[in-house]
Protein backbone atom coordinates (compact mmCIF):
# COMPACT_ATOMS: atom_id res chain seq x y z
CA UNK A 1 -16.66 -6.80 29.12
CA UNK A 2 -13.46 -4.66 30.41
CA UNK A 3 -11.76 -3.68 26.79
CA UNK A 4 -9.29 -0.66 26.99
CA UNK A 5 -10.76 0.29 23.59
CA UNK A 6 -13.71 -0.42 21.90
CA UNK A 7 -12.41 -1.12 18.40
CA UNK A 8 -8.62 -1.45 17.36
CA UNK A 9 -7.34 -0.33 13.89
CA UNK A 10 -3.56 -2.06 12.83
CA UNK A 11 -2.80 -0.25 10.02
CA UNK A 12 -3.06 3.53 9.62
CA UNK A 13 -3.09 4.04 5.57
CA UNK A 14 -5.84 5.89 3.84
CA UNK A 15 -9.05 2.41 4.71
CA UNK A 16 -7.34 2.38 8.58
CA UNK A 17 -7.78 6.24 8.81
CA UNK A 18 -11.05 6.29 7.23
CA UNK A 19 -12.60 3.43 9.67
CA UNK A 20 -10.98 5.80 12.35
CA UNK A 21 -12.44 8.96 11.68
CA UNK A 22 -16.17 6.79 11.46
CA UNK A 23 -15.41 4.93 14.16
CA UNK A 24 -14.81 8.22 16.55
CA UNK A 25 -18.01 10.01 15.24
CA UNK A 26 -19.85 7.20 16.34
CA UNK A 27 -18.67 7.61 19.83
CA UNK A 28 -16.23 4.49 19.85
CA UNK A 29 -12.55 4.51 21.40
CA UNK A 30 -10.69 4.18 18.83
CA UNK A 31 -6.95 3.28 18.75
CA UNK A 32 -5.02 3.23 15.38
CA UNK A 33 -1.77 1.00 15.73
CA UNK A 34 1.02 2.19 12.55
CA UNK A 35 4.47 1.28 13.00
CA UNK A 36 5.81 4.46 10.55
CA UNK A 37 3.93 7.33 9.65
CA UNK A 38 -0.13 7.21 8.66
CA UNK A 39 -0.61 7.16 5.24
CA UNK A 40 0.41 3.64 4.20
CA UNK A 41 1.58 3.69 0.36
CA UNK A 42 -0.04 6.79 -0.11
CA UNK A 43 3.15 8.48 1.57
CA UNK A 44 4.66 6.99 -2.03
CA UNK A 45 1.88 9.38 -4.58
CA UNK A 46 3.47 12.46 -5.58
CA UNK A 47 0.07 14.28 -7.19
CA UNK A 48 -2.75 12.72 -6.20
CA UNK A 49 -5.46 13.54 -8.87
CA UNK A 50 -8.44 10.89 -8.93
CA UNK A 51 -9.87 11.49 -5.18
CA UNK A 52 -13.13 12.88 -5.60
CA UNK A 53 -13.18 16.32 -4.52
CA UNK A 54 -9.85 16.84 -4.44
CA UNK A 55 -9.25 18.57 -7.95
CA UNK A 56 -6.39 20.26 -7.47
CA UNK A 57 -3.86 17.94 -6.80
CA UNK A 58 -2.03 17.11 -3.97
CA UNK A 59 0.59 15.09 -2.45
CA UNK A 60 0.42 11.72 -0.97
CA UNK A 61 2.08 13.11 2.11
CA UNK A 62 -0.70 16.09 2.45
CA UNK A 63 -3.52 13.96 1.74
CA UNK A 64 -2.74 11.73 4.60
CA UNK A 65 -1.96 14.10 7.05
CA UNK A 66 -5.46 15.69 6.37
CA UNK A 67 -6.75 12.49 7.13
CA UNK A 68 -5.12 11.69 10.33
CA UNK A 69 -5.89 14.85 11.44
CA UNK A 70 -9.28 15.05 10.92
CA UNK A 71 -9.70 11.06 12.31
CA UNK A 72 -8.02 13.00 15.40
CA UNK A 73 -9.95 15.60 15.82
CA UNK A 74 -13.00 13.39 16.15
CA UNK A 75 -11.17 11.72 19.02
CA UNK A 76 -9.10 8.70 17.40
CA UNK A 77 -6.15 7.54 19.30
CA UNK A 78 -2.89 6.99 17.06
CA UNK A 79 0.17 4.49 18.73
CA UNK A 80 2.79 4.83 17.00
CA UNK A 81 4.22 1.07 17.31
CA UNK A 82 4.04 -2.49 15.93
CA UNK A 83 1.84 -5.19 16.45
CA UNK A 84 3.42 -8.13 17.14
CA UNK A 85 0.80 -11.19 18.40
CA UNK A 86 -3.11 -10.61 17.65
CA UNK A 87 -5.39 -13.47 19.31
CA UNK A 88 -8.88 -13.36 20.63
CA UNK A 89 -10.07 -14.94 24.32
CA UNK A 90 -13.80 -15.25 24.16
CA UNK A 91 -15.00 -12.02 23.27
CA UNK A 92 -11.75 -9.97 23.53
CA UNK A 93 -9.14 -9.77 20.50
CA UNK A 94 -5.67 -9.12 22.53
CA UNK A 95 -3.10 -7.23 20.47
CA UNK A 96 0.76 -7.63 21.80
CA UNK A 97 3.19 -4.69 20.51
CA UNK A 98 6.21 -3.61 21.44
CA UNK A 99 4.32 -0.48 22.92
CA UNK A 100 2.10 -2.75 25.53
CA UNK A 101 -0.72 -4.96 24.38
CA UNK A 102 -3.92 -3.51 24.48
CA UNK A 103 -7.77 -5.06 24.07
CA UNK A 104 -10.82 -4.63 22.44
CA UNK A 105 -14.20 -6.65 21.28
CA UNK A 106 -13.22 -5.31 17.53
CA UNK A 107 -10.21 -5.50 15.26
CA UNK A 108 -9.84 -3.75 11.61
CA UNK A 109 -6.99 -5.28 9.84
CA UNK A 110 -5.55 -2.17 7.35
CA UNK A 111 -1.88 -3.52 7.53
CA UNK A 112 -1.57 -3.49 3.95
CA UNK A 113 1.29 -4.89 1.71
CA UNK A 114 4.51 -4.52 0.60
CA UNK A 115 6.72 -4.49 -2.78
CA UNK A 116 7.39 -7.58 -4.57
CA UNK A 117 11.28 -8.03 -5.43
CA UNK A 118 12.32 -9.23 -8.50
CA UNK A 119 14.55 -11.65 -6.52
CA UNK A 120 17.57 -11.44 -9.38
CA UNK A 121 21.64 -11.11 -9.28
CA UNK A 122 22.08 -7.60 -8.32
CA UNK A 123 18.93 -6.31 -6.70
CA UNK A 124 19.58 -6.76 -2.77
CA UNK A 125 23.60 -5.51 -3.00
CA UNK A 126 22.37 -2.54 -4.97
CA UNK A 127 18.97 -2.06 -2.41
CA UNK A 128 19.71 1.84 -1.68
CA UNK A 129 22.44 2.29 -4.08
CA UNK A 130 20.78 2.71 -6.98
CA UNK A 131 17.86 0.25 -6.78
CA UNK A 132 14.68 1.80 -5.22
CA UNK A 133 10.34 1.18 -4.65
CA UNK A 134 9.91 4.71 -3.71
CA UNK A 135 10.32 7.04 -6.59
CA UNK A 136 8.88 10.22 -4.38
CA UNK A 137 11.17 9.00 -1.65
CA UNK A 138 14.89 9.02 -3.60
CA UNK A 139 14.09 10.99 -6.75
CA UNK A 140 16.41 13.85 -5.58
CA UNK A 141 19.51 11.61 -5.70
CA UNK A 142 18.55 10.65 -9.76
CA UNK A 143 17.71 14.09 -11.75
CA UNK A 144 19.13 14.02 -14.86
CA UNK A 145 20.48 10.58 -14.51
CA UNK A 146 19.53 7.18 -16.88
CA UNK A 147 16.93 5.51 -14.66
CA UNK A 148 15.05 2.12 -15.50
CA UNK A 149 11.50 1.96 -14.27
CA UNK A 150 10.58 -1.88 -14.27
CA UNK A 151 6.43 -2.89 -14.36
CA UNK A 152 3.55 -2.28 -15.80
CA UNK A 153 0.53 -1.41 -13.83
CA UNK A 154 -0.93 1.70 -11.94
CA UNK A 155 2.00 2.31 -9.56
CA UNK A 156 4.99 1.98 -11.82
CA UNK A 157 3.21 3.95 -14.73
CA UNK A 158 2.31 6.84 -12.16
CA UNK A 159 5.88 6.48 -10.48
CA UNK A 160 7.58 6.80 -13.96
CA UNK A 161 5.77 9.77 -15.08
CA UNK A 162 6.64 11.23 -11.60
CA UNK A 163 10.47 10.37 -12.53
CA UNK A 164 10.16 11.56 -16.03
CA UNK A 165 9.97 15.42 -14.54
CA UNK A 166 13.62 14.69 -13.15
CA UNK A 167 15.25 13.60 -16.19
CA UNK A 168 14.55 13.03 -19.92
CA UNK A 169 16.28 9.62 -19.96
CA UNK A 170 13.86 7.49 -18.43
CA UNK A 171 13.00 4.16 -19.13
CA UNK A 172 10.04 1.37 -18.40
CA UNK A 173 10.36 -1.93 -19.44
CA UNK A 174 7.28 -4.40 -19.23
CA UNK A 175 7.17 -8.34 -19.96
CA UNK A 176 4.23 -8.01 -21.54
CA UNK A 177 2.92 -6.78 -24.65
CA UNK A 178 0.58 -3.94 -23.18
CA UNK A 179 0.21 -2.46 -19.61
CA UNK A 180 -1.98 -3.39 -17.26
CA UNK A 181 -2.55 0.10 -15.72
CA UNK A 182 -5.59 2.32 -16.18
CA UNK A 183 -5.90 3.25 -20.01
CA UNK A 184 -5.09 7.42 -18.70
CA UNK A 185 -2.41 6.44 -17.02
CA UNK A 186 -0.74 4.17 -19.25
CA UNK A 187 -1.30 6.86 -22.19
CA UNK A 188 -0.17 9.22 -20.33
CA UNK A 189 3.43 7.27 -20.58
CA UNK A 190 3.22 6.30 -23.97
CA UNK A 191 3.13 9.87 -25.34
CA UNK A 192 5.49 11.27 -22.49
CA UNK A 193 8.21 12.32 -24.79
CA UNK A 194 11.38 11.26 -22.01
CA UNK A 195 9.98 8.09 -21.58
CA UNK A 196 11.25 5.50 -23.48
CA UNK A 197 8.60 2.12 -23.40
CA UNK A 198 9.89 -0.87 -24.08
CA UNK A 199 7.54 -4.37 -24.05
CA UNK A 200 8.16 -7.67 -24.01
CA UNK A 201 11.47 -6.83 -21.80
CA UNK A 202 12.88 -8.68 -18.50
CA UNK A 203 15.60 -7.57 -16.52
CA UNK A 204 18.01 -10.10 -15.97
CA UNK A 205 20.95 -8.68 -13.46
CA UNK A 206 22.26 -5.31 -12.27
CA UNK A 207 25.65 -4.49 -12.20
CA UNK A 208 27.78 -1.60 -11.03
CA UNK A 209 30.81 -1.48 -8.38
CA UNK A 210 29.85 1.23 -5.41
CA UNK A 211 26.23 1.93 -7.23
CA UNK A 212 24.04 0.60 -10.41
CA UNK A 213 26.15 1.30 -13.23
CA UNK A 214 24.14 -0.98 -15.89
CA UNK A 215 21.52 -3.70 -16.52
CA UNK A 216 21.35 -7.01 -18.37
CA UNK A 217 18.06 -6.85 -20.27
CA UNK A 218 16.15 -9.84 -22.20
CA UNK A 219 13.85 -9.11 -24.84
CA UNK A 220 11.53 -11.85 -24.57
CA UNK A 221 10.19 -12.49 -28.27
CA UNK A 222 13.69 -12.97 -30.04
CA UNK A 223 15.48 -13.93 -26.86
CA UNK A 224 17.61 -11.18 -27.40
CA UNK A 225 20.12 -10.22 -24.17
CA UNK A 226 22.05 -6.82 -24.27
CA UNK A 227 23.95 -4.85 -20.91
CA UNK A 228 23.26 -1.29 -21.18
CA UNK A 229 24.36 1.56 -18.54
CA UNK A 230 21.84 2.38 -16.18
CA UNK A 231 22.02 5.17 -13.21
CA UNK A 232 19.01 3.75 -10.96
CA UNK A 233 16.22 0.75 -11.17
CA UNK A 234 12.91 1.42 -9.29
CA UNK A 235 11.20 -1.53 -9.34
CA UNK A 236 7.42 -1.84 -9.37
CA UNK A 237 5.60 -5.09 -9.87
CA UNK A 238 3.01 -5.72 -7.36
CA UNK A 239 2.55 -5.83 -3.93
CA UNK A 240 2.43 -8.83 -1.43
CA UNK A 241 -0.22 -8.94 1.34
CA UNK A 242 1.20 -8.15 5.09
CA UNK A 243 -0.90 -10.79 6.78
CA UNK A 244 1.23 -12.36 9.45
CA UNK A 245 -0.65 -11.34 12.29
CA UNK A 246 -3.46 -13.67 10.88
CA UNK A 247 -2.08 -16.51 9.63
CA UNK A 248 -5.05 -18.70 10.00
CA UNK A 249 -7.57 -16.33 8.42
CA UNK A 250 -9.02 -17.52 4.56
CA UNK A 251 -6.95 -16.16 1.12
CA UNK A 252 -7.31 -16.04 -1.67
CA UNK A 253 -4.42 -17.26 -4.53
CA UNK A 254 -2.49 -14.08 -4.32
CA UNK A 255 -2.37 -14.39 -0.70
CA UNK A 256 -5.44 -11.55 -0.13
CA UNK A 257 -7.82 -11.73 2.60
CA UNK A 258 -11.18 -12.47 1.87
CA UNK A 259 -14.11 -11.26 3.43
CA UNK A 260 -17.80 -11.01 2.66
CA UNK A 261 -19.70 -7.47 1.69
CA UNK A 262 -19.68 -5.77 5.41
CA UNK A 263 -15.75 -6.44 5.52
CA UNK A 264 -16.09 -9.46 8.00
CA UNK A 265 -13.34 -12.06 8.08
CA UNK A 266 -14.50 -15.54 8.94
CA UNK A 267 -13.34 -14.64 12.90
CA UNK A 268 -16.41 -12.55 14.50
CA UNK A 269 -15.17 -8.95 15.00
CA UNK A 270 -12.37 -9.48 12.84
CA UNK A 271 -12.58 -6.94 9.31
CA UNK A 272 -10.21 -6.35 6.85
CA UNK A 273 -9.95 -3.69 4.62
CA UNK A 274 -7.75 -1.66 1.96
CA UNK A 275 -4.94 -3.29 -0.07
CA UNK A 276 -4.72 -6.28 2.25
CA UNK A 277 -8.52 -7.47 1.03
CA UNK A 278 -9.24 -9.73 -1.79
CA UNK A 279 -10.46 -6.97 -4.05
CA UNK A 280 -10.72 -6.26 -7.86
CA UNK A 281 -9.55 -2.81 -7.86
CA UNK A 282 -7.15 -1.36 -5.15
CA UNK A 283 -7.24 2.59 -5.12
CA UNK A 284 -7.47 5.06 -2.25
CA UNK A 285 -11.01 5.38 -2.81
CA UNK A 286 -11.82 1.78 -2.68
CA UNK A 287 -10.05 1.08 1.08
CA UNK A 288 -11.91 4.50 2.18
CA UNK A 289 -14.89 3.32 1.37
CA UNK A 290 -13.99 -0.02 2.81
CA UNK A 291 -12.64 1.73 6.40
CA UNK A 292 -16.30 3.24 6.57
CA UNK A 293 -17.90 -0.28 6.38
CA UNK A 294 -15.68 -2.20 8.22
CA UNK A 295 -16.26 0.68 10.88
CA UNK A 296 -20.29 0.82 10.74
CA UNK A 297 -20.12 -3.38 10.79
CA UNK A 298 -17.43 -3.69 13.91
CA UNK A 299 -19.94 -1.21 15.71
CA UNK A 300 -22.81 -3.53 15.11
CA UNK A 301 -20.86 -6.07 16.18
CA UNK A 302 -20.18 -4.90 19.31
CA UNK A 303 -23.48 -3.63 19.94
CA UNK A 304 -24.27 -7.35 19.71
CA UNK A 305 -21.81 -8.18 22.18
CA UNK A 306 -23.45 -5.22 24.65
CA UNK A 307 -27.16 -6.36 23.58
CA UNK A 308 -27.57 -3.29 22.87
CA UNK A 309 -28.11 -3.27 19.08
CA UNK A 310 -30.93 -1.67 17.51
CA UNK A 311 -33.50 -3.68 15.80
């Protein structure tokens, strides 16, 4: 079997990074394929504070550059490019990007996801002039301005409280009655004195000439519709699962890929892992822990291939 690599990682957020670094200390040639900078969504945390062993906390940015270069300094490769065509010929996957295609007899899938839009009047003219999914990445151009933070689960409460240190006129709206984020992190908001929480709210349409200048709202129990001025919108209600490449491979109803306990997709030597997987729970922990199984498993696996694998 002439592979250029032994296993190939597309994807390099915190589960591609961590299947990396394992995959390197076990001797394997590792390449990591990421199209923008490693870290995934984790670029997006401003204070990371719920990684075990990390108690002080730390930025999304830091914490992913520690990772990279520790997966480097055990020897993984990093290509900074993206893949374009994945396929496998008998025992070879083939991956085509627009940096060369390059082969191996395993292939991680860590490619992650991407915001959901809203998808109403407003949002795509006002995308970067006012409406935003990155509060870390354009808070500087809203301190002290009105902003409306729209969702309801771990990302937009954490994002919120992150935009709440900029100005004291921030606030979320959610269509339901509750949140849906992690009890801490959703009290954390409630008692956050320049947050304003309103439930049972929809936003309708964003105006504004140059830049967001208001928002139509709906309250959703009385049917209720008011415009009120608004500097910004960050929007934050889900993610969608970046699965192109595999088109084929089994989903669940959100779109997720599943895969069985050792990360395996239903295509031998194909894993997925991190926020792309069919998973209850999707933290930085969780696709870690996943990049460390997926890694152990694809090694097996090509052990197998070798007959080399230890019984």
């Amino acid at each position: 079997m002439n592979a250029d690599k032994d296993l190939i990682i597309i994807g390099g957020g915190p589960g591609g990074m961590a299947a990396a670094q394992y995959g390197a200390r076990a001797n394997l040639k590792v390449l990591v394929i990421e199209e923008m900078a490693p870290g995934g969504q984790a670029l997006n945390i401003s204070d990371l504070e719920n990684y075990p062993g990390i108690s002080d906390p730390v930025s999304g940015f830091e914490f992913a550059q520690n990772m990279a270069k520790q997966a480097e300094a055990f020897g993984a490769e990093f290509l900074t490019a993206s893949a374009e065509e994945l396929k496998k010929e008998n025992e070879l996957f083939y991956v085509k990007t627009t940096a060369g295609t390059f082969t191996a007899p395993a292939v991680i899938m860590a490619t992650g996801t991407r915001q959901k839009h809203l998808n109403i009047p407003g949002e795509t003219e006002f995308s970067g002039r006012g409406v935003s999914y990155c509060a870390t990445c354009d808070d500087p151009f809203f301190r002290d301005k009105k902003i409306l933070v729209v969702g309801g689960g771990d990302s937009a409460c954490d994002e919120v409280s992150f935009l709440s240190n900029l100005s004291d006129k921030v606030v979320i709206i959610h269509r339901k009655e509750r949140f849906r984020a992690q009890k801490a992190l959703a009290e954390r908001v409630i008692n956050n004195k320049n947050i304003e929480v309103r439930f049972n709210t929809v936003l309708k349409e964003i105006t504004g000439d140059s830049r967001v200048k208001s928002v139509v709202l709906e309250d959703t129990v009385t049917g209720k519709i008011k415009k009120e001025k608004m500097d910004a919108v960050f929007v934050f209600i889900g993610s969608l699962p970046q699965t192109s490449l595999i088109p084929e491979i089994r989903k669940d109803n959100g779109g997720f890929v599943v895969t069985n306990q050792r990360m395996e997709t239903e295509i031998p030597g194909l894993f997925a892992v991190g926020d792309l997987r069919a998973t209850p729970f999707r933290q930085l922990i969780v696709a870690a822990g996943e990049g460390a199984v997926a890694t152990h498993c694809a090694s097996q696996h090509i052990d197998d291939i070798k007959g080399m694998r230890y019984i």
